[in-house]
C-alpha atoms as a PDB file:
ATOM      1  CA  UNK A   1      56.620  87.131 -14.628  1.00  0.00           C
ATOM      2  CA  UNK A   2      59.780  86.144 -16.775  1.00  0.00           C
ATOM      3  CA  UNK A   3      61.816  83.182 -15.727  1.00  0.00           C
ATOM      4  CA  UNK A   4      63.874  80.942 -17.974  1.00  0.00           C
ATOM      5  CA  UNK A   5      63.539  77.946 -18.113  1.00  0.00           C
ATOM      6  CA  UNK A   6      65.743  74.906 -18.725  1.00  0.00           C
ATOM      7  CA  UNK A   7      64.156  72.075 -21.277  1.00  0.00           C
ATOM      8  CA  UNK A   8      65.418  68.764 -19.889  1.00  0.00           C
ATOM      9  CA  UNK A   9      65.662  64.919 -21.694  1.00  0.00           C
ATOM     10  CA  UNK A  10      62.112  62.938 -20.508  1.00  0.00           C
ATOM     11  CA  UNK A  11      62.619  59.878 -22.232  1.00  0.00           C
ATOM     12  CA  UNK A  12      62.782  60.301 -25.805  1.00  0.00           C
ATOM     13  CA  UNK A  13      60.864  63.511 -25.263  1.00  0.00           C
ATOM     14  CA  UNK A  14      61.835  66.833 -23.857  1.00  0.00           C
ATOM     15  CA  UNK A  15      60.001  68.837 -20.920  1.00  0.00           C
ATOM     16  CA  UNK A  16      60.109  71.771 -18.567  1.00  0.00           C
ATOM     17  CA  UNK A  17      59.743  72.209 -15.180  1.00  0.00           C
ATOM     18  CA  UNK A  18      57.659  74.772 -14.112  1.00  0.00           C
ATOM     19  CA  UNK A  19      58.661  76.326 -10.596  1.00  0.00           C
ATOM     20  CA  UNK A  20      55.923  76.515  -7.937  1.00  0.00           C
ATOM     21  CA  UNK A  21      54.777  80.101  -8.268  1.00  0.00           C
ATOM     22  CA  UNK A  22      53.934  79.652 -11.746  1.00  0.00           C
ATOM     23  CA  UNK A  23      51.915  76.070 -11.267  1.00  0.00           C
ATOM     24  CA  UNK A  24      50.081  78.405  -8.170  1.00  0.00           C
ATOM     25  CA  UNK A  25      49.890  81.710 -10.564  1.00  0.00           C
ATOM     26  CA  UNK A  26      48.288  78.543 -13.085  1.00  0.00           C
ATOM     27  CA  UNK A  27      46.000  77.145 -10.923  1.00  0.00           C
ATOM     28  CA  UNK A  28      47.815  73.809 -11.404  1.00  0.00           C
ATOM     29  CA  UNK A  29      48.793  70.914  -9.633  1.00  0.00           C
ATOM     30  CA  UNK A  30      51.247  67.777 -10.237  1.00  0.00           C
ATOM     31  CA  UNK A  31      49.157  65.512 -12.210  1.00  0.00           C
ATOM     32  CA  UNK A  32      46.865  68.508 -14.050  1.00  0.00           C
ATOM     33  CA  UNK A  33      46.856  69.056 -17.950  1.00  0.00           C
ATOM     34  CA  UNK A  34      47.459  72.593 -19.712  1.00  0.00           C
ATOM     35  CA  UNK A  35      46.267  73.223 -23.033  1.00  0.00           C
ATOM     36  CA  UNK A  36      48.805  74.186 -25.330  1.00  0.00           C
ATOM     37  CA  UNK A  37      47.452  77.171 -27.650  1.00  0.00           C
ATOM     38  CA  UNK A  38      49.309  79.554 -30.401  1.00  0.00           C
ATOM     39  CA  UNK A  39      48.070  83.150 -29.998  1.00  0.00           C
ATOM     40  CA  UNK A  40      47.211  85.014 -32.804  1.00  0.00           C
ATOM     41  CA  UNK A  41      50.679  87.506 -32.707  1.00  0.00           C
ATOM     42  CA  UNK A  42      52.394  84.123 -32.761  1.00  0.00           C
ATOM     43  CA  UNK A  43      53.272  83.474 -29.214  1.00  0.00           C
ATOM     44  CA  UNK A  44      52.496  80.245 -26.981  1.00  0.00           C
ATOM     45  CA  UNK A  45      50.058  80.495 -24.171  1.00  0.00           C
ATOM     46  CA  UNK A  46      49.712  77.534 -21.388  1.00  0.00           C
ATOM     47  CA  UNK A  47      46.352  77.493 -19.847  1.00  0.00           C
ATOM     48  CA  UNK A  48      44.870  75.283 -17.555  1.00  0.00           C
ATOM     49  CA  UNK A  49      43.246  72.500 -19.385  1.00  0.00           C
ATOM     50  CA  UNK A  50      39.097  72.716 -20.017  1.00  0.00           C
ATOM     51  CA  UNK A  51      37.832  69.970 -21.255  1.00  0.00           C
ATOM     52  CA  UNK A  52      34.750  72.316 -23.265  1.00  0.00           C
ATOM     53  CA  UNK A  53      37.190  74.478 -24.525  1.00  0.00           C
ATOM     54  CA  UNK A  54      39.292  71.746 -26.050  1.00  0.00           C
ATOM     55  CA  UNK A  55      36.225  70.294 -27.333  1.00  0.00           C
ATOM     56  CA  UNK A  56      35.253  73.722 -29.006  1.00  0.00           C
ATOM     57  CA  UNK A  57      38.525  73.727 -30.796  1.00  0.00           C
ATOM     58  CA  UNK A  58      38.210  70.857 -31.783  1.00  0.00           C
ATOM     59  CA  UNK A  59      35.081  71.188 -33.545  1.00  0.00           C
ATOM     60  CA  UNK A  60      36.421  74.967 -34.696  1.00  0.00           C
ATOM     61  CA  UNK A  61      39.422  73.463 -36.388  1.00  0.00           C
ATOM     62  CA  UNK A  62      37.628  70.306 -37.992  1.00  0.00           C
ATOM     63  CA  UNK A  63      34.998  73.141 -39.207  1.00  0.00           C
ATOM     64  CA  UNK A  64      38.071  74.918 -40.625  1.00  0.00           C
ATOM     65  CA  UNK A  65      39.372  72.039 -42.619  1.00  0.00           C
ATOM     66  CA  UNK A  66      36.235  71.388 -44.076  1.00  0.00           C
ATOM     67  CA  UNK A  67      34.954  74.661 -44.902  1.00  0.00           C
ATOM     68  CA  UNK A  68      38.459  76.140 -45.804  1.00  0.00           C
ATOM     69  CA  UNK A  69      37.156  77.666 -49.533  1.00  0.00           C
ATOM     70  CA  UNK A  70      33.972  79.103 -47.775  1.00  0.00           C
ATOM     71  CA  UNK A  71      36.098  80.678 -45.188  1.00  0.00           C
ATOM     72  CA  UNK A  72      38.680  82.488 -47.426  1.00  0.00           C
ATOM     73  CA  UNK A  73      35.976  84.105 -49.404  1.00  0.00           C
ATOM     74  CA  UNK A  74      33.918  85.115 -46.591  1.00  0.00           C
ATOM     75  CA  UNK A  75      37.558  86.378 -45.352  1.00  0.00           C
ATOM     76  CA  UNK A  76      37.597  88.742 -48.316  1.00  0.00           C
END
């Protein structure tokens, strides 16, 4: 699937509109949250948004922050 999209003005924010074949290739509906994630070659993904997951990233990233010295040697 590759569609482009236009970004429109949503207040003093900017959005998308996403067409109804990608909300159903999604899973989503009007109303749902997506989790907004930077892959690892540097592209955005837009999943449907999992509460556990988020909460695991959370703690992932906190654990990163705290333990960043640990984690570059161990990176070595």
């Amino acid at each position: 699937m590759n569609k482009p999209l236009k970004l429109i003005k949503i207040g003093n924010s900017t959005g998308v509109i996403l067409p109804k074949d990608v909300l159903a290739h999604l899973n989503l509906a009007q109303g749902d949250e997506v989790y907004v994630r930077e892959e690892s070659d540097g592209r955005i993904s837009l999943d449907p948004y999992n509460a556990d997951f988020a909460r695991k990233m959370e703690l992932a990233e906190q654990i990163m922050r705290e333990d960043r010295d640990i984690l570059r040697v161990l990176a070595k």
